[in-house]
Protein backbone atom coordinates (compact mmCIF):
# COMPACT_ATOMS: atom_id res chain seq x y z
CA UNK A 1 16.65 10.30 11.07
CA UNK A 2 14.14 12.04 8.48
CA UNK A 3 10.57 12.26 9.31
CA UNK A 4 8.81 8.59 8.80
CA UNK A 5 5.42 10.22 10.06
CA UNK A 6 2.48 10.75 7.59
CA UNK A 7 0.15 13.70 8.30
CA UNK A 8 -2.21 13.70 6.17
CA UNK A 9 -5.53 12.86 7.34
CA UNK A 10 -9.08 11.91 5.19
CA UNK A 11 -11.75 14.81 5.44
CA UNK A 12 -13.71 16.92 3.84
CA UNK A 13 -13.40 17.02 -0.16
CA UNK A 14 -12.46 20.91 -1.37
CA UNK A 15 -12.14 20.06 -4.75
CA UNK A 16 -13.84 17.58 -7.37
CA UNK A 17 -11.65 14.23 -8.03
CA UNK A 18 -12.16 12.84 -11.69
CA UNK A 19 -12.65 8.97 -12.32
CA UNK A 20 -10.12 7.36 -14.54
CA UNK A 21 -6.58 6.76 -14.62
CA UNK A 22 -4.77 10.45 -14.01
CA UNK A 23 -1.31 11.46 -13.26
CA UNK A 24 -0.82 12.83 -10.05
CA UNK A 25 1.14 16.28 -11.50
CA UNK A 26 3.29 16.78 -8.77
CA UNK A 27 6.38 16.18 -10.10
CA UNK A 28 7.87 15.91 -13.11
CA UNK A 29 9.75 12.98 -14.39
CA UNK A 30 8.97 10.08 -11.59
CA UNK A 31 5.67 11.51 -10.72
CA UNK A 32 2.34 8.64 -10.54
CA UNK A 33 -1.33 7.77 -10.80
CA UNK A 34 -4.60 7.34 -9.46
CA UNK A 35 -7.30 5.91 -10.17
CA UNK A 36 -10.80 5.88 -9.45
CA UNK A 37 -13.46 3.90 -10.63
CA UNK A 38 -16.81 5.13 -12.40
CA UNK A 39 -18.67 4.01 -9.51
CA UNK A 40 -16.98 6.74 -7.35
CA UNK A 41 -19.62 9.19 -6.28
CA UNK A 42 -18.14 11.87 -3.17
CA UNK A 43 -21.80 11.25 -1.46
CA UNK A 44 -20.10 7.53 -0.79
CA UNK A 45 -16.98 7.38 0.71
CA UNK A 46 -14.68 4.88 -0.76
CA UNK A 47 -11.86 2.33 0.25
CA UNK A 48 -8.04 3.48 -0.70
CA UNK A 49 -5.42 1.32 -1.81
CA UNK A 50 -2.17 3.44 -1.29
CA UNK A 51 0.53 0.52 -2.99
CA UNK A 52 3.94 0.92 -3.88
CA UNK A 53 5.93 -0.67 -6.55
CA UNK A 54 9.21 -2.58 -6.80
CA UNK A 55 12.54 -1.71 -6.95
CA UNK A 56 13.09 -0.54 -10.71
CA UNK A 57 9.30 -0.23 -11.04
CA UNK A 58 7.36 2.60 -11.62
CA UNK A 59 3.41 3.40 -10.71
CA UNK A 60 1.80 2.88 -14.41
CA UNK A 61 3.14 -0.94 -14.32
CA UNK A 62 1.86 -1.24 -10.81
CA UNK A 63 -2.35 0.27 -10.90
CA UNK A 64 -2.32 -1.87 -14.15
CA UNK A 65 -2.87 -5.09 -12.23
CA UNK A 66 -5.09 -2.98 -9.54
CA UNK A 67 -7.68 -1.05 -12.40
CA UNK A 68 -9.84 -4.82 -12.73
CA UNK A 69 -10.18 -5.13 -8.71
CA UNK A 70 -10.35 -0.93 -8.32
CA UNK A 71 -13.53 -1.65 -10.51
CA UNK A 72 -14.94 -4.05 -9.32
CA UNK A 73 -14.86 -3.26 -5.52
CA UNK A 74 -15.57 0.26 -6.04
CA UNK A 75 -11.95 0.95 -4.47
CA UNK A 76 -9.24 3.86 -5.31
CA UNK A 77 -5.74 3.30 -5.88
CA UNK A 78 -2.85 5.91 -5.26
CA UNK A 79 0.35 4.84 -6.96
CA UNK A 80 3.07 6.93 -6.14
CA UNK A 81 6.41 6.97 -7.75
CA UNK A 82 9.64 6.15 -5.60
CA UNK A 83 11.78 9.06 -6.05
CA UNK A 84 14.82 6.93 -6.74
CA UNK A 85 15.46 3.85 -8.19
CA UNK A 86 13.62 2.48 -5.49
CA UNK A 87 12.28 3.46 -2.07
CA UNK A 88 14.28 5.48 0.51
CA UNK A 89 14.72 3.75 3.51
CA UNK A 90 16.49 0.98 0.90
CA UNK A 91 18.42 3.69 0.09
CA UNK A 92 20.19 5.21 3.42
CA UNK A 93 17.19 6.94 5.68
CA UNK A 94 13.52 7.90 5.63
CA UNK A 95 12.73 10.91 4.05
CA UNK A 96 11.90 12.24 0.19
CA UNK A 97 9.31 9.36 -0.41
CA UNK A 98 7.55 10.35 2.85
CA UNK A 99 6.83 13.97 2.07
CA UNK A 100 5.91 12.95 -1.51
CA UNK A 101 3.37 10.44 -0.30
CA UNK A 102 2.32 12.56 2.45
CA UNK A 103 1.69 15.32 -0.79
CA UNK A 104 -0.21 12.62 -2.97
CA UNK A 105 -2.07 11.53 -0.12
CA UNK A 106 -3.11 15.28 0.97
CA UNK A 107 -4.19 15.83 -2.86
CA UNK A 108 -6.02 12.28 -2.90
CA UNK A 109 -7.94 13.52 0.24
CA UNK A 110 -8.74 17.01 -0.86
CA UNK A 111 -10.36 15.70 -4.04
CA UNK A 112 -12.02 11.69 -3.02
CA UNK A 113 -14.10 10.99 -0.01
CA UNK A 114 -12.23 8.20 1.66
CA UNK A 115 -13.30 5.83 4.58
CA UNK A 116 -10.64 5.68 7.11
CA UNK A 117 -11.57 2.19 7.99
CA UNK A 118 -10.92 1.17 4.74
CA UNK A 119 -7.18 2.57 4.32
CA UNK A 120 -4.43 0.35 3.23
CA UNK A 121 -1.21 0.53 2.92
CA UNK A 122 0.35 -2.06 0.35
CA UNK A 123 3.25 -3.02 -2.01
CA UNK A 124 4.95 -6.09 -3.87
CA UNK A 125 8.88 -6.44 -3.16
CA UNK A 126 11.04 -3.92 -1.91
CA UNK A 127 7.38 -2.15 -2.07
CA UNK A 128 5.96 -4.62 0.00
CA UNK A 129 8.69 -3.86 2.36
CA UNK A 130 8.34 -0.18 2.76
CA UNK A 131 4.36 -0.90 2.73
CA UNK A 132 5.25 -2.83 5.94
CA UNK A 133 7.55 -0.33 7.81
CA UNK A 134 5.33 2.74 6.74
CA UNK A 135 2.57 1.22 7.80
CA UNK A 136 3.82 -0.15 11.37
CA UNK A 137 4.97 3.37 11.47
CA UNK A 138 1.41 5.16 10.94
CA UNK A 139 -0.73 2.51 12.05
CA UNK A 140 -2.87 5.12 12.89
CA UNK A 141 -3.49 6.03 9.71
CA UNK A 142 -3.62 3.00 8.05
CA UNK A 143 -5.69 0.47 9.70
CA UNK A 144 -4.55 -2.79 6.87
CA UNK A 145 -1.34 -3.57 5.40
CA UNK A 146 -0.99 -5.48 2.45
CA UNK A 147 2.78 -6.79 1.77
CA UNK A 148 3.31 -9.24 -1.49
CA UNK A 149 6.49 -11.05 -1.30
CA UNK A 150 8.25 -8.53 1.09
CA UNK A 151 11.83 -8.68 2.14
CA UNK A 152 12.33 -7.11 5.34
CA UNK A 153 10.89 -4.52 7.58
CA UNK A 154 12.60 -1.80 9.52
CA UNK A 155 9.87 0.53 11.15
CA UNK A 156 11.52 3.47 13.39
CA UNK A 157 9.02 3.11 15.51
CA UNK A 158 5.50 1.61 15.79
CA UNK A 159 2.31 3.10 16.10
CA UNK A 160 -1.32 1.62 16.79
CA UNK A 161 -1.94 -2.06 15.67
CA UNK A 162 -3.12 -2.11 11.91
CA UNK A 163 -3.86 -5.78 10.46
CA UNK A 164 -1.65 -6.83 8.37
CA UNK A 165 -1.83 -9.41 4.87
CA UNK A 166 1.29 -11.06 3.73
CA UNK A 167 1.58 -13.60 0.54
CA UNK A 168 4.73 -15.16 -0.65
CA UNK A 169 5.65 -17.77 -3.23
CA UNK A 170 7.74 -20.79 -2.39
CA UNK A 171 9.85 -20.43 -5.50
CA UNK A 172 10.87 -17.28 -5.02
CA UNK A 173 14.36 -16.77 -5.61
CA UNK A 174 14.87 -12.82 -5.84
CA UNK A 175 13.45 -12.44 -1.94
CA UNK A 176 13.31 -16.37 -0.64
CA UNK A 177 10.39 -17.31 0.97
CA UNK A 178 12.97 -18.87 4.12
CA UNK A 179 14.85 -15.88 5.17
CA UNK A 180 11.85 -13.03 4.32
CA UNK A 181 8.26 -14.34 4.78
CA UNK A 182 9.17 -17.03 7.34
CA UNK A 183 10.93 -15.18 9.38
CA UNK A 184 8.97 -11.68 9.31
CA UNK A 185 5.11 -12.79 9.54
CA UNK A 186 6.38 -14.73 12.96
CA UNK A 187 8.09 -11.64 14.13
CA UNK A 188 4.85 -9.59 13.67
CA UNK A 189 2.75 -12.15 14.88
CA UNK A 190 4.89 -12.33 17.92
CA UNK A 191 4.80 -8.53 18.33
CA UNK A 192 0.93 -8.68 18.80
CA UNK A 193 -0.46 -8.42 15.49
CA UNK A 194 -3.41 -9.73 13.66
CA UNK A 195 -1.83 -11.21 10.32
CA UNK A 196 -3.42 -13.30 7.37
CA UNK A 197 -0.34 -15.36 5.62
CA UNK A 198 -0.88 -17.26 2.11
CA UNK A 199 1.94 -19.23 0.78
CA UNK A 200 1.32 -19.46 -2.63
CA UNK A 201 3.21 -22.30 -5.18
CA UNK A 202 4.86 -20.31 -7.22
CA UNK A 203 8.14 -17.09 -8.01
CA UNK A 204 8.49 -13.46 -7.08
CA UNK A 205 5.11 -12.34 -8.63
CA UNK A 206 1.66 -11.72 -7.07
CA UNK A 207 -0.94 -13.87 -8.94
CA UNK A 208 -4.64 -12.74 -9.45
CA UNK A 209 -6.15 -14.61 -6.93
CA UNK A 210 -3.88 -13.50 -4.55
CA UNK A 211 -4.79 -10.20 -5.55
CA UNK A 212 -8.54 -10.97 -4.73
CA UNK A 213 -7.87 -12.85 -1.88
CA UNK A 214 -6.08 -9.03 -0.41
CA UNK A 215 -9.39 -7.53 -1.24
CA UNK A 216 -11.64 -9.76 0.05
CA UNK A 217 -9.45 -9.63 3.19
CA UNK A 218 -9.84 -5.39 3.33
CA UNK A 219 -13.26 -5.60 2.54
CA UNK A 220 -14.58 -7.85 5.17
CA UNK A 221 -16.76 -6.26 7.60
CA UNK A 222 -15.85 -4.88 10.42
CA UNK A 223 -16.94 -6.63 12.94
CA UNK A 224 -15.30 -9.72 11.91
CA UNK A 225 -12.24 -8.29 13.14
């Protein structure tokens, strides 16, 4: 098996990160965005949403939804592009999407100040699946998952014991809530970790206040965790 460890690390900023929506410019064709809010200022570290889209998706449709929240809590959002159709491990084996995101996250953390406490890992669908085994796999890293409507998980290996937020609607019929949701969030809970489930009335979609819900969730303090 391909690499499934990240090693890119926060630190020092070397270069100055603009605010706005840019493209990351690391590849051409399926490349993706970030975005940082006019808020940002390097002499404040802020929280990073790393999120992946679904299968057939692509990062422009994805930050979208996140720019309104990325304002208003002062967060950044790194948006990636799968380098297929969708994201490797759904695909045969760990591997291309790693190094990319371990490249966009090395560029992210040359150019923002980031707090490490405030790292998160997240996705909707097959994103929301990779968000989870990525992020069981570099808990270290990432100290929050956020998975919206995952399907499955399938971590090589585990490492540290990041907390972990998981929505899914009742009416979804592309990844049923019975045999994904229901049957994962146990599993994890089981395995030791701290995880925040919302069953939502509703299809395969994330709503807004789901959305807000997530961020109030990373943003809590930490002591109440």
């Amino acid at each position: 098996m391909r690499t499934h460890r990240l090693s890119a690390r926060p630190g020092p900023v070397t270069e100055p990160g603009p605010t706005g929506l840019t493209k990351l410019g690391l590849a051409e064709g399926r490349d993706g965005q970030l975005y940082a809010p006019a808020s940002y200022t390097p002499e404040q570290p802020a929280p990073l949403i790393l999120t992946f889209h679904g299968a057939g998706g692509n990062a422009q449709r994805t930050i979208s939804y996140l720019i309104p929240v990325a304002d208003a809590a002062g967060v950044i959002v790194l948006a990636p592009d799968s380098r297929g159709r969708t994201w490797d491990i759904m695909l045969g084996d760990y591997g291309p999407d790693v190094a990319f995101i371990d490249r966009a996250l090395e560029q992210t953390f040359a150019r923002y100040a980031i707090q490490p406490e405030r790292l998160v890992i997240s996705g909707f669908s097959d994103g929301a699946s990779y968000a989870l085994s990525l992020g069981l796999m570099n808990g270290d890293l990432f100290p929050q998952i956020i998975a919206y409507s995952p399907g499955f998980m399938a971590p090589a290996t585990t490492v540290g014991q990041p907390r972990i937020f998981v929505s899914h609607g009742t009416e979804d019929a592309v990844l049923p809530i019975d045999r994904c949701s229901r049957r994962l969030v146990p599993r994890l809970k089981d395995a030791g970790y701290d995880v925040t489930y919302h069953e939502f009335n509703g299809p395969h979609t994330v709503p807004p206040e789901i959305i807000a819900e997530a961020i109030t969730w990373l943003l809590q303090p930490a002591t109440d965790y």
